[in-house]
N, C-alpha and C. Protein backbone atom coordinates (compact mmCIF):
# COMPACT_ATOMS: atom_id res chain seq x y z
N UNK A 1 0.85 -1.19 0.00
CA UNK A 1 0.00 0.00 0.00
C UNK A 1 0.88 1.24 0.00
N UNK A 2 0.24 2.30 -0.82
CA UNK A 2 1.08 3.55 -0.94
C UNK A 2 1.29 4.04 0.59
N UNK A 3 2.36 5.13 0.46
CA UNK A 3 2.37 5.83 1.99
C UNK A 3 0.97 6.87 1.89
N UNK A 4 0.33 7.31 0.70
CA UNK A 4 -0.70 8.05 0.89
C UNK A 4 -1.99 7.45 1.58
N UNK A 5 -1.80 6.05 0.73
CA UNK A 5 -3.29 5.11 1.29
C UNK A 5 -2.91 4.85 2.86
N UNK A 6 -2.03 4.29 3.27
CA UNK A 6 -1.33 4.40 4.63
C UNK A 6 -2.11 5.36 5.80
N UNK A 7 -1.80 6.81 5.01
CA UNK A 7 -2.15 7.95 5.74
C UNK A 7 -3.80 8.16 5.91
N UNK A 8 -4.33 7.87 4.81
CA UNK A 8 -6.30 7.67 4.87
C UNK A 8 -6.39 6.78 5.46
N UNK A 9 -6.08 5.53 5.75
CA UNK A 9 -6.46 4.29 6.66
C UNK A 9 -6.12 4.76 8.05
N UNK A 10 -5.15 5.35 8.51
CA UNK A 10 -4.88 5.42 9.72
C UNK A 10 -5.74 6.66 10.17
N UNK A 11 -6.03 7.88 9.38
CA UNK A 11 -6.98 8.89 9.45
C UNK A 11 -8.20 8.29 9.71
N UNK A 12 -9.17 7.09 8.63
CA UNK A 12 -10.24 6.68 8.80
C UNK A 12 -10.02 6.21 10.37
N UNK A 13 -9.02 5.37 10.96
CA UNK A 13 -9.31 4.23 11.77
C UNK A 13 -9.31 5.39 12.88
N UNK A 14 -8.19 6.89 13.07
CA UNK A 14 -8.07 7.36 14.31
C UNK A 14 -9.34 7.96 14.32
N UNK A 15 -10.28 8.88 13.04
CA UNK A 15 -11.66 8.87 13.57
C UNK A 15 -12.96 8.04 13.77
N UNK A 16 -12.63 6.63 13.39
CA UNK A 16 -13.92 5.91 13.88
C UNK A 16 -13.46 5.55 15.11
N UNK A 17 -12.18 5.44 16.03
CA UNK A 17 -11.42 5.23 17.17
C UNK A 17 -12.15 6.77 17.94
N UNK A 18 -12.38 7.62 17.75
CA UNK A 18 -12.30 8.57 18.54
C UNK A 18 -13.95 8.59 18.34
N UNK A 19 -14.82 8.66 17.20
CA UNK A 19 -16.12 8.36 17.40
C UNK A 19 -16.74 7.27 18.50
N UNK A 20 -16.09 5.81 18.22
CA UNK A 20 -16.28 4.91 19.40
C UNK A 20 -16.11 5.39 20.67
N UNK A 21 -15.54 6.36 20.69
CA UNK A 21 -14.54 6.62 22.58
C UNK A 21 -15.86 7.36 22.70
N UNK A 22 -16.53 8.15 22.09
CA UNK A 22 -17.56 9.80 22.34
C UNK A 22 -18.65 8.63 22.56
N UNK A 23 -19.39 7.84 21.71
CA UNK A 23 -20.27 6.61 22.43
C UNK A 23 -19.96 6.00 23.73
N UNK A 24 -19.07 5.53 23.87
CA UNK A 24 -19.02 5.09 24.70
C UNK A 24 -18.97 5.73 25.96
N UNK A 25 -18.05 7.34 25.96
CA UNK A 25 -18.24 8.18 26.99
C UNK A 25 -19.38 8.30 27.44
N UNK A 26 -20.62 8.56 26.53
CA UNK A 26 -21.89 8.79 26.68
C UNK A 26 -23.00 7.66 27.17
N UNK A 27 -22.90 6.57 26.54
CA UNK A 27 -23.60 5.27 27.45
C UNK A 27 -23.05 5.05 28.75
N UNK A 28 -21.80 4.86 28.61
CA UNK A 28 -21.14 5.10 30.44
C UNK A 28 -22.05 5.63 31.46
N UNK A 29 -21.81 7.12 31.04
CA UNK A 29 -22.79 8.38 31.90
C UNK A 29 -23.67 7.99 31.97
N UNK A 30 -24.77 7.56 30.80
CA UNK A 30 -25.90 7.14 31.18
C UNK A 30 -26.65 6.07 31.65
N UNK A 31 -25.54 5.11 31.88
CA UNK A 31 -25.61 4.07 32.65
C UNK A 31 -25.21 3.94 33.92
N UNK A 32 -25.00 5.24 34.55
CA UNK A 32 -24.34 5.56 35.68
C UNK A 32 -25.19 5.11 36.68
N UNK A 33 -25.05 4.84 37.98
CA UNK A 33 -25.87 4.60 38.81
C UNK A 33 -25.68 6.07 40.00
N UNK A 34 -25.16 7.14 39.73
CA UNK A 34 -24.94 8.69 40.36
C UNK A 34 -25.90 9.32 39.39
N UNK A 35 -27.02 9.27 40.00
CA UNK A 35 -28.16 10.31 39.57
C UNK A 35 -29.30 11.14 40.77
N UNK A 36 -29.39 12.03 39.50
CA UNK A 36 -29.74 13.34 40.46
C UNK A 36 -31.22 13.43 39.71
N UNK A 37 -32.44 13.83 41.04
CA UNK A 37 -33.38 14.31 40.00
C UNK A 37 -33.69 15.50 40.06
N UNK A 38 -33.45 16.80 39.59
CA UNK A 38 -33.80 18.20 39.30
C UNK A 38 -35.82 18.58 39.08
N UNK A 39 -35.80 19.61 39.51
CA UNK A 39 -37.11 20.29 39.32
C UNK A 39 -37.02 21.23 38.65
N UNK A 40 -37.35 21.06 37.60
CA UNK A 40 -37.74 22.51 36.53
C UNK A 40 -38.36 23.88 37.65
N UNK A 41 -38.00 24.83 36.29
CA UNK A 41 -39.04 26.04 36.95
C UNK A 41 -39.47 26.28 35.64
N UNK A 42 -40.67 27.60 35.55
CA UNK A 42 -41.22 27.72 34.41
C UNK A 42 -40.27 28.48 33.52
N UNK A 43 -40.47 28.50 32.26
CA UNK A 43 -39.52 29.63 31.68
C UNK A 43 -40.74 30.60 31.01
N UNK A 44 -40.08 31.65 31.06
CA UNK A 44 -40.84 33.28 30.38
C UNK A 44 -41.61 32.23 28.96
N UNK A 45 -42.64 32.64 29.09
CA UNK A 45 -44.00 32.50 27.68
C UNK A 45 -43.00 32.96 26.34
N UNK A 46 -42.59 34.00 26.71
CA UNK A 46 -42.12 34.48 25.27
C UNK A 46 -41.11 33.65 24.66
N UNK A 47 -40.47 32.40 25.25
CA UNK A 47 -39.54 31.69 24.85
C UNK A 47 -40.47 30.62 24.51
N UNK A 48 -40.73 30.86 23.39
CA UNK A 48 -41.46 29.74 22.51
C UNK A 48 -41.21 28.45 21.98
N UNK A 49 -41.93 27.29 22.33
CA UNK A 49 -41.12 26.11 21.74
C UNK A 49 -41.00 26.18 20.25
N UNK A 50 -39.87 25.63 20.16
CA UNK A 50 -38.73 25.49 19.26
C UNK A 50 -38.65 23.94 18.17
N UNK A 51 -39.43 24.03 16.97
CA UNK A 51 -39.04 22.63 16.37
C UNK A 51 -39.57 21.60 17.61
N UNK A 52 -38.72 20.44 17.83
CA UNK A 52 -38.96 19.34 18.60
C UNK A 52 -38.33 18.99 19.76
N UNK A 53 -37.74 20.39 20.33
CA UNK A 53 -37.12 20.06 21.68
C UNK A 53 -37.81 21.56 22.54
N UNK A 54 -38.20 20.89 23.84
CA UNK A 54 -38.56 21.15 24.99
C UNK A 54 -37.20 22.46 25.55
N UNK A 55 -37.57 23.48 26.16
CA UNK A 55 -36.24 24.34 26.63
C UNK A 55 -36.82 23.71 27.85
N UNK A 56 -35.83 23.94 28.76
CA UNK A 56 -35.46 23.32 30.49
C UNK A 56 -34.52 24.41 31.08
N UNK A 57 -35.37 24.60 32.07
CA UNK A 57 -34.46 25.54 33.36
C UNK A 57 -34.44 24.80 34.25
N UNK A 58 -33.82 24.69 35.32
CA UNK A 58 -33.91 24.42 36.69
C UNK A 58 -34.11 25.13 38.07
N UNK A 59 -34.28 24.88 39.19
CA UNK A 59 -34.18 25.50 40.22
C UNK A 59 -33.11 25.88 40.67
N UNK A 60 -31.98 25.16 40.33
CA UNK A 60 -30.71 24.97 40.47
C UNK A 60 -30.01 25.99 39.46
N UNK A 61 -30.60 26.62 38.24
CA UNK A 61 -29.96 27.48 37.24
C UNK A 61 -29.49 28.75 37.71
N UNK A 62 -30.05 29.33 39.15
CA UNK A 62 -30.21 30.43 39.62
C UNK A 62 -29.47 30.16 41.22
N UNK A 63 -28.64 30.59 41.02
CA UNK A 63 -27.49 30.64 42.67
C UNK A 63 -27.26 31.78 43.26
N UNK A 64 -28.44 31.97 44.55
CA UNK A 64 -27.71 32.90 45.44
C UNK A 64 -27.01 32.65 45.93
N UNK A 65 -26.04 33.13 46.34
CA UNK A 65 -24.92 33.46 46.80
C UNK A 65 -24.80 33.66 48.15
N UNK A 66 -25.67 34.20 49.15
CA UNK A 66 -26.28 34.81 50.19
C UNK A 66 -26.46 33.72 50.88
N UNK A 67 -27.04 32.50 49.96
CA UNK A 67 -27.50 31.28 50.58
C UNK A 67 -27.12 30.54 50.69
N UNK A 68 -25.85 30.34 49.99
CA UNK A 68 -25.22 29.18 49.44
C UNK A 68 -23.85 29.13 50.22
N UNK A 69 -23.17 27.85 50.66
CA UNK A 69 -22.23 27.14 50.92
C UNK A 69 -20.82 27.87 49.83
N UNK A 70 -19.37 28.23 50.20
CA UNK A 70 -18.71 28.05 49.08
C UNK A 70 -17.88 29.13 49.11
N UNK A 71 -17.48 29.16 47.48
CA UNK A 71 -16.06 30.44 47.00
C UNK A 71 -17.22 31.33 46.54
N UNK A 72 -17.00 32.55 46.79
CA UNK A 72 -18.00 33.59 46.63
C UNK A 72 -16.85 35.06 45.20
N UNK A 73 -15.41 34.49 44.96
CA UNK A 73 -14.60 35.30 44.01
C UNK A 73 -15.59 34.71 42.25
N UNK A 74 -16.60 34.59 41.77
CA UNK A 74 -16.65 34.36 40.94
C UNK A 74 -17.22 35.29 39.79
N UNK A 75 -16.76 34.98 38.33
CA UNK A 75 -16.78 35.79 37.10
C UNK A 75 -17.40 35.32 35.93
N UNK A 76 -17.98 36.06 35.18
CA UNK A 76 -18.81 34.93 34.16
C UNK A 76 -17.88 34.26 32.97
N UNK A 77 -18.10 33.00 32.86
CA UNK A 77 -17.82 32.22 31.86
C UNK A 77 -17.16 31.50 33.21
N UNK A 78 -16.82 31.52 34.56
CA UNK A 78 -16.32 30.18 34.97
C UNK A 78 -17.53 28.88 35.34
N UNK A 79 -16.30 27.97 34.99
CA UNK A 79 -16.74 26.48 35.18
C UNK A 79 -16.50 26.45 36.61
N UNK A 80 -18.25 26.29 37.41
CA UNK A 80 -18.91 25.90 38.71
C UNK A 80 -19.23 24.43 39.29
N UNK A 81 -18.62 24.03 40.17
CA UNK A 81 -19.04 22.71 40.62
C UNK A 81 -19.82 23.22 42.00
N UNK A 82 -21.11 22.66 41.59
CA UNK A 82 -22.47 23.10 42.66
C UNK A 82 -22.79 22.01 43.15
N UNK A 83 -22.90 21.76 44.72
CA UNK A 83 -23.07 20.24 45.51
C UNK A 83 -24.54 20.38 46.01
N UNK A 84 -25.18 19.17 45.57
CA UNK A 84 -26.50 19.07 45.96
C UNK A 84 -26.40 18.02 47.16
N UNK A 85 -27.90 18.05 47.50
CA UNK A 85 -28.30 17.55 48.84
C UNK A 85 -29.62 17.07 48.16
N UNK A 86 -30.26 15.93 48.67
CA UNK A 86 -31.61 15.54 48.08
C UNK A 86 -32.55 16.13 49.48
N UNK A 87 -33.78 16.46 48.98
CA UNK A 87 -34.63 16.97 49.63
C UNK A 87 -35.94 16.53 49.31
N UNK A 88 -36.82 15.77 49.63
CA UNK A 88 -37.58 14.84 49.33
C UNK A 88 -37.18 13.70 48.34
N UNK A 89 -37.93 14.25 46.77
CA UNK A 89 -37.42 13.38 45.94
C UNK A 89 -37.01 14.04 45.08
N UNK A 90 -35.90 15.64 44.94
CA UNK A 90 -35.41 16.73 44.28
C UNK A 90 -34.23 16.60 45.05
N UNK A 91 -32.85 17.33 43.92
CA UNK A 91 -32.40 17.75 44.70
C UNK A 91 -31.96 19.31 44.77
N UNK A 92 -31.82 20.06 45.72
CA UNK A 92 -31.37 21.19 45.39
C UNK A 92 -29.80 21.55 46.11
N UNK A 93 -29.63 22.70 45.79
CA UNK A 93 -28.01 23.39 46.14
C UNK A 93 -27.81 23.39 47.30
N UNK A 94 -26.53 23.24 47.78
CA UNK A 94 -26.11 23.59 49.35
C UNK A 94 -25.22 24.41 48.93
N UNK A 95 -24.16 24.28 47.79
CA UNK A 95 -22.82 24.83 47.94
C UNK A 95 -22.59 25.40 46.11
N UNK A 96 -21.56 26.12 46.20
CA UNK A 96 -21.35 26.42 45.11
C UNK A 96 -19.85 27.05 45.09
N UNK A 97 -19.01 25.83 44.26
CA UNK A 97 -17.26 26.15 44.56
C UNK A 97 -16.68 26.44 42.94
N UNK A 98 -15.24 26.46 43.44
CA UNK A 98 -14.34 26.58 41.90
C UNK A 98 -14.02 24.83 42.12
N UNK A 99 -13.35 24.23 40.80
CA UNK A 99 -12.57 23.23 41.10
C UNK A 99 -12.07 22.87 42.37
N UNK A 100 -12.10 21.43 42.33
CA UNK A 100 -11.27 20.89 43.37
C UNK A 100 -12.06 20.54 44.52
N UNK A 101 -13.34 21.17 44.93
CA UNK A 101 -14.16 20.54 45.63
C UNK A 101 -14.82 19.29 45.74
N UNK A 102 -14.74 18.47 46.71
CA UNK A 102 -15.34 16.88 46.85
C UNK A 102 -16.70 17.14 47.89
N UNK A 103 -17.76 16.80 47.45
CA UNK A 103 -19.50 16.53 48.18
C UNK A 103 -19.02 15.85 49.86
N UNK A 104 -19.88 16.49 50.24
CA UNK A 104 -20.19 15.59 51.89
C UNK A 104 -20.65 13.77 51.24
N UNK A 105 -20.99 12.89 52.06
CA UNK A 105 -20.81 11.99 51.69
C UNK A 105 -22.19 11.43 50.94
N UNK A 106 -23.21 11.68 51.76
CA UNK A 106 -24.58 11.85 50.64
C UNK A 106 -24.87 12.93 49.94
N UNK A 107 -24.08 13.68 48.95
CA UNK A 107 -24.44 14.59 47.97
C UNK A 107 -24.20 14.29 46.96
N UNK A 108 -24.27 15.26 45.71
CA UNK A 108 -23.62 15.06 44.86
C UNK A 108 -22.82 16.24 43.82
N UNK A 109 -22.10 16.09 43.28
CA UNK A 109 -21.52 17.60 42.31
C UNK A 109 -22.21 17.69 40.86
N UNK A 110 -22.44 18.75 40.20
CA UNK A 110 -22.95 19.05 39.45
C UNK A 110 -22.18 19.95 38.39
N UNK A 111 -21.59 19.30 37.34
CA UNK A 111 -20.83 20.78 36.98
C UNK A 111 -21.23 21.73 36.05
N UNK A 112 -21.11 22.94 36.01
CA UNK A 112 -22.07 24.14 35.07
C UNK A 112 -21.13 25.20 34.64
N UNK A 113 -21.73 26.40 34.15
CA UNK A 113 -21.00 27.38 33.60
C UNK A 113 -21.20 28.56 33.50
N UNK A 114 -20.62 29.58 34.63
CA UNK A 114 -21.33 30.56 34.54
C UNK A 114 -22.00 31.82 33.22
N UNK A 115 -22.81 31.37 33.00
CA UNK A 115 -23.61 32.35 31.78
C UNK A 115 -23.42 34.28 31.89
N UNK A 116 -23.63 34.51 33.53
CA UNK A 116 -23.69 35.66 34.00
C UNK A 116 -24.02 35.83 35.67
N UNK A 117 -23.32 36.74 35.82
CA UNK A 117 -23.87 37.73 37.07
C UNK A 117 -24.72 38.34 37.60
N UNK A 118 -25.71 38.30 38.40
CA UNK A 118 -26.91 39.67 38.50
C UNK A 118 -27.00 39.68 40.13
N UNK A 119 -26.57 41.20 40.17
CA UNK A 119 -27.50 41.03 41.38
C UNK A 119 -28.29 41.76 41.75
N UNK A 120 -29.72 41.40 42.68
CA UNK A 120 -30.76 41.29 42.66
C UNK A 120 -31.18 42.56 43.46
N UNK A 121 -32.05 43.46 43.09
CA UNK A 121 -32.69 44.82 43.50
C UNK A 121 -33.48 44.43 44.81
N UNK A 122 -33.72 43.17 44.84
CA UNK A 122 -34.79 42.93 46.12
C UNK A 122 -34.88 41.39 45.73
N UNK A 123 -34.44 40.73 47.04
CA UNK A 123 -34.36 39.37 46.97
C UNK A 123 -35.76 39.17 48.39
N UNK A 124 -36.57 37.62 47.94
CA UNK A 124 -37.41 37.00 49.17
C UNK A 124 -36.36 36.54 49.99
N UNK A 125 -36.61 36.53 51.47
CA UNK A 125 -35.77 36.16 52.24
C UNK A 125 -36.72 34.89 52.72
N UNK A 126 -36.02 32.85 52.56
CA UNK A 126 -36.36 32.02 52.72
C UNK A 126 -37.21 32.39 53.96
N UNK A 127 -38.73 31.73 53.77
CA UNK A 127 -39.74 32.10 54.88
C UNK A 127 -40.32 32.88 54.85
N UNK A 128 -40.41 33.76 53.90
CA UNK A 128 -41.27 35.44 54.29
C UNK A 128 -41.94 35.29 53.19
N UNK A 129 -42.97 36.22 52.51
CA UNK A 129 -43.89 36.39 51.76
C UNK A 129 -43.44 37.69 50.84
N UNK A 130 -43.98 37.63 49.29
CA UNK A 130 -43.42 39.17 49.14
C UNK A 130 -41.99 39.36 48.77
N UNK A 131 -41.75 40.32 47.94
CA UNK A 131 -40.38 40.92 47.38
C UNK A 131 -40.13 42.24 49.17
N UNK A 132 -39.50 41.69 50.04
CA UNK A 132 -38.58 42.59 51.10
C UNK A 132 -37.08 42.47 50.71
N UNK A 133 -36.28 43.79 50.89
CA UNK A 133 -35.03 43.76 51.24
C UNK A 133 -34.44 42.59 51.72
N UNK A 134 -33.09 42.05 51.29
CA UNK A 134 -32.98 41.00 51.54
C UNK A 134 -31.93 41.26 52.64
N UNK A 135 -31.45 40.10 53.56
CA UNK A 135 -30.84 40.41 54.87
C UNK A 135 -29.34 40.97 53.95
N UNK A 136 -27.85 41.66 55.30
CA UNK A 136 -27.46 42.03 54.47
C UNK A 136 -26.44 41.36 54.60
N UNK A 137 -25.57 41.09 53.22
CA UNK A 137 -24.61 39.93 53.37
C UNK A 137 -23.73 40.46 52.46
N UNK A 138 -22.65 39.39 52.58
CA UNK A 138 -21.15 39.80 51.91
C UNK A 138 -21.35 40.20 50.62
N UNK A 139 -22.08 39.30 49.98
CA UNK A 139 -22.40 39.28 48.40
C UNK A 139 -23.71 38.52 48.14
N UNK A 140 -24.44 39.73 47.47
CA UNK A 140 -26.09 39.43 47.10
C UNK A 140 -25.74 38.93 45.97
N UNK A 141 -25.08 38.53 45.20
CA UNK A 141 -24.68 38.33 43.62
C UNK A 141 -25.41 36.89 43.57
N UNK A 142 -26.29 36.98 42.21
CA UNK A 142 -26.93 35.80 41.83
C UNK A 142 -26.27 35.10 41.29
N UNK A 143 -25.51 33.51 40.72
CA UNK A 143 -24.88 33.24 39.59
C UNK A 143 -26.04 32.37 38.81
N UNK A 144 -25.81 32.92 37.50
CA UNK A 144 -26.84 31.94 36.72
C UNK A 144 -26.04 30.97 35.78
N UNK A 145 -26.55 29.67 35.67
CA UNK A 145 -25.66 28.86 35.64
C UNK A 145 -25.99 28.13 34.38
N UNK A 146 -25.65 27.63 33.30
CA UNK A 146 -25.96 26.52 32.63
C UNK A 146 -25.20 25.06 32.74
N UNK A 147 -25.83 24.28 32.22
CA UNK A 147 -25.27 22.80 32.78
C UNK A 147 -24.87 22.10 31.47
N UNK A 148 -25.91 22.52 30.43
CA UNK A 148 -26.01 21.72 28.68
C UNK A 148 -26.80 20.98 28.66
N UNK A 149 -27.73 20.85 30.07
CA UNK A 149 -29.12 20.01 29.61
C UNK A 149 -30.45 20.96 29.80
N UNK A 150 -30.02 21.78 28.98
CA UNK A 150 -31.33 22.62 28.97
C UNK A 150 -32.17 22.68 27.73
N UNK A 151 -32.11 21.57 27.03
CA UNK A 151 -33.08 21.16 26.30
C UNK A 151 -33.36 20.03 26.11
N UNK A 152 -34.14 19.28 25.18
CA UNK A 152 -34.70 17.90 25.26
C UNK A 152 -35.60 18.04 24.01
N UNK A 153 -34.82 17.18 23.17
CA UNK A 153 -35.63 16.43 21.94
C UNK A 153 -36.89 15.47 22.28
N UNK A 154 -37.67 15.89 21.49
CA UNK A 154 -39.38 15.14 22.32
C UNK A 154 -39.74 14.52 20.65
N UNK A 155 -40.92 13.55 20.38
CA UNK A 155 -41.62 13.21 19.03
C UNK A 155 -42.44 13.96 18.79
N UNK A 156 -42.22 14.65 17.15
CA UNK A 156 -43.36 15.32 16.72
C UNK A 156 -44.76 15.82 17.40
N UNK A 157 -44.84 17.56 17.38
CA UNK A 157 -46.46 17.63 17.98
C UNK A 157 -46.23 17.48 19.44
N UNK A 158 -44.98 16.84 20.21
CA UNK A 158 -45.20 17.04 21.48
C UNK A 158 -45.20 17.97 22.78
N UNK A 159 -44.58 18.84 21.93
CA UNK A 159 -43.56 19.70 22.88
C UNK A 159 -44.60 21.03 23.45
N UNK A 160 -45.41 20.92 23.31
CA UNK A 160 -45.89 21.84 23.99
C UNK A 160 -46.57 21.67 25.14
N UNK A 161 -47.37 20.24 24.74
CA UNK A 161 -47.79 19.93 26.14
C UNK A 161 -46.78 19.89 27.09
N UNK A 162 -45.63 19.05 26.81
CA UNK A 162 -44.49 19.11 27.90
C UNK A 162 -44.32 20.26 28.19
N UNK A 163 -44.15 21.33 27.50
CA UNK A 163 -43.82 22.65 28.38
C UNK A 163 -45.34 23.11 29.07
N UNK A 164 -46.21 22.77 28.82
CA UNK A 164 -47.52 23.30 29.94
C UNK A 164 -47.19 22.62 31.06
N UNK A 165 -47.16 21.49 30.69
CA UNK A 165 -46.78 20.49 32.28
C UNK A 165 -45.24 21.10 33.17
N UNK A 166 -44.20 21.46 32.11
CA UNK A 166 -43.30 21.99 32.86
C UNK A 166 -43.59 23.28 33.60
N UNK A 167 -44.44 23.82 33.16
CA UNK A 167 -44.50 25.94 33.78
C UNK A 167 -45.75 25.33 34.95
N UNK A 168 -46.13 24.01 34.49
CA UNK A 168 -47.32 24.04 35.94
C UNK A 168 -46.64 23.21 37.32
N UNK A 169 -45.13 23.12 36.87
CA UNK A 169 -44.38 22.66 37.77
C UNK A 169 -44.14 21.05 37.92
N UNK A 170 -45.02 20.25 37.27
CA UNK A 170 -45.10 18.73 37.39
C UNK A 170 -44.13 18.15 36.62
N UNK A 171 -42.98 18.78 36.13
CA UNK A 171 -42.20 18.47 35.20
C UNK A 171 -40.69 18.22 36.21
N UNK A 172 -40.22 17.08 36.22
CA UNK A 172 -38.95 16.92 36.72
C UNK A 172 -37.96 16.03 35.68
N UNK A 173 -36.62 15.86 36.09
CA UNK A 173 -35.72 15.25 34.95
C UNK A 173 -34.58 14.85 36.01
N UNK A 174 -34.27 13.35 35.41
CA UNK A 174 -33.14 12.64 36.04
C UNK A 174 -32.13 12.98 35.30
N UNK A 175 -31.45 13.05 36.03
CA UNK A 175 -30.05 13.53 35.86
C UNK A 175 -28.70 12.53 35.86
N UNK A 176 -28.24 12.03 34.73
CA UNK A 176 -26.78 11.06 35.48
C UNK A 176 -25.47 12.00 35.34
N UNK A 177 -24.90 11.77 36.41
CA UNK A 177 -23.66 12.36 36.88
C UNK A 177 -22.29 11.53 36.84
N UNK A 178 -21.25 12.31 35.99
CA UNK A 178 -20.17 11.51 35.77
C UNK A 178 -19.28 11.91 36.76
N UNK A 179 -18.58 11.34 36.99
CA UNK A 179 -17.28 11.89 38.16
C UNK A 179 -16.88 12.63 38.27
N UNK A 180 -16.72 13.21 37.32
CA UNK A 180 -16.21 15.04 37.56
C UNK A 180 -17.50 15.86 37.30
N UNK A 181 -18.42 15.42 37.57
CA UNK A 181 -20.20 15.86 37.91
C UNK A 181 -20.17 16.50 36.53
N UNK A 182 -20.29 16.10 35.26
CA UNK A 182 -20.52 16.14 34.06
C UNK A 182 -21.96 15.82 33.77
N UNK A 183 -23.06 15.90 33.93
CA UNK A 183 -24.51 15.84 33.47
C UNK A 183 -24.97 15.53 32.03
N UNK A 184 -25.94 14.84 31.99
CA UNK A 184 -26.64 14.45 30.84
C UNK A 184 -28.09 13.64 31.37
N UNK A 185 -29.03 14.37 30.49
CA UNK A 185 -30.37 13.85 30.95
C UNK A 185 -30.52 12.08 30.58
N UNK A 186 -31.33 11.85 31.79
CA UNK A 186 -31.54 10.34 31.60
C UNK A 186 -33.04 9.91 31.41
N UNK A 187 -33.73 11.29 31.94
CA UNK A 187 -34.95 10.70 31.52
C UNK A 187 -35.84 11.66 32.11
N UNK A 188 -36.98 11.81 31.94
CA UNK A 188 -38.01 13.46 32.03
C UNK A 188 -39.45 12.38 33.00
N UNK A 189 -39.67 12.98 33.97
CA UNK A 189 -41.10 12.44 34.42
C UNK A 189 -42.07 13.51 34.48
N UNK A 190 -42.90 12.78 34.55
CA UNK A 190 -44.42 14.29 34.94
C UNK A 190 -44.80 13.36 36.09
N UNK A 191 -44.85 14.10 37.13
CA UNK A 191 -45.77 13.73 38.52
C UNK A 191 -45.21 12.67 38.72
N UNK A 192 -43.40 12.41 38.45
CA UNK A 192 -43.09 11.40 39.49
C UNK A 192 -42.94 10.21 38.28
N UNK A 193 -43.83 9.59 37.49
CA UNK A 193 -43.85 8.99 36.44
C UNK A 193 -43.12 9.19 35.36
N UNK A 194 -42.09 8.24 34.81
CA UNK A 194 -41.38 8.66 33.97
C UNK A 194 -42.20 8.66 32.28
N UNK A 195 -41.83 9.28 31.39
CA UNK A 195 -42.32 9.68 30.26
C UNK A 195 -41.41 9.19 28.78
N UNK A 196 -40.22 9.86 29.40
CA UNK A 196 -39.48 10.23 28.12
C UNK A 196 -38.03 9.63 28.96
N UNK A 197 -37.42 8.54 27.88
CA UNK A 197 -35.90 7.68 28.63
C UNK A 197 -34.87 8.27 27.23
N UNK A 198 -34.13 8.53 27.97
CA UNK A 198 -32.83 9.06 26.79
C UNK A 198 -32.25 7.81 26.04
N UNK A 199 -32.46 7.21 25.18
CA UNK A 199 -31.94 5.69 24.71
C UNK A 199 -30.18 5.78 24.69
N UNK A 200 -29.80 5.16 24.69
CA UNK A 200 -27.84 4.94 24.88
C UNK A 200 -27.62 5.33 23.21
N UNK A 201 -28.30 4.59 22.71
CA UNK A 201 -27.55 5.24 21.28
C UNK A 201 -28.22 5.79 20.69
């Protein structure tokens, strides 16, 4: 064989070699037995469904700071590892660090990216009723966070009901978590019941 044909065979083989590795990264994860289940929140009306995927926020997308466990030096575009705690059958935030942080022993890490900064003109203070002044603390700074599972491919014609069910709150999503708390949806329930399973391939 020429040294040119040489060079296309070993090209073909190093990208179907590196395609295999990206499958397999991905069934791994989703065969993980480290899963998290998240609670949507509604998103603004004006964000209209889109073709055949569902948009997804979380409760978890939105980090006070005020409230939260953690490194409080942060800037947008950093990569956040946020440690959850389960709380019924959700889980939500305790903490929110840079690299290098390891979970208490029943939690778990989550990793995200900061999108942006805001902070808030008038925050609820957990327990009270009403937009009041919020208590006063080091840093009111919100971080808003993305994860990369904020959407979800659904079958034709579906997606809207899923988003009514999501803004009426009955919408939750399992979460599998890779070791360095890398996320990917595993599967969408309404009221607890699962609906929609992410297939491996």
């Amino acid at each position: 064989m020429s040294r040119f044909g040489l060079a296309v065979l070993a090209l073909v083989v190093g990208q179907s070699l590196f395609l295999a590795a990206m499958v397999w990264d991905r069934v791994a994860l989703l065969r993980s037995d480290n899963v998290v289940t998240l609670r949507t929140a509604p998103v603004d009306p004006r964000d209209i469904f889109r073709g055949d995927y569902v948009i997804l926020t979380y409760d978890i997308a939105q980090l006070p700071l005020a409230y939260l466990e953690g490194d409080s030096d942060f800037t947008s575009g950093d990569t956040v590892l946020v440690e959850l705690a389960q709380e019924g059958e959700t889980w939500k935030a305790v903490s929110v660090w840079h690299e290098g942080h390891e979970a208490a022993p029943d939690d778990r890490i989550i990793r995200g990216r900061i999108s942006y900064i805001s902070p808030p003109a008038t925050t609820a203070s957990p327990g009270t009723e009403g937009d009041v002044p919020a208590p006063p603390c080091t840093d009111c700074s919100v971080l808003n966070v993305n994860y990369g599972i904020e959407s979800y491919f659904v079958p034709e014609g579906e997606g809207r009901e899923l988003e009514s069910v999501r803004n009426d709150g009955k919408l939750t999503v399992d979460v599998a978590l890779g070791e360095d708390g890398t996320p990917a949806i595993k599967q969408l329930r309404i009221d607890g019941e699962p609906v929609y399973e992410e297939p491996l391939f």
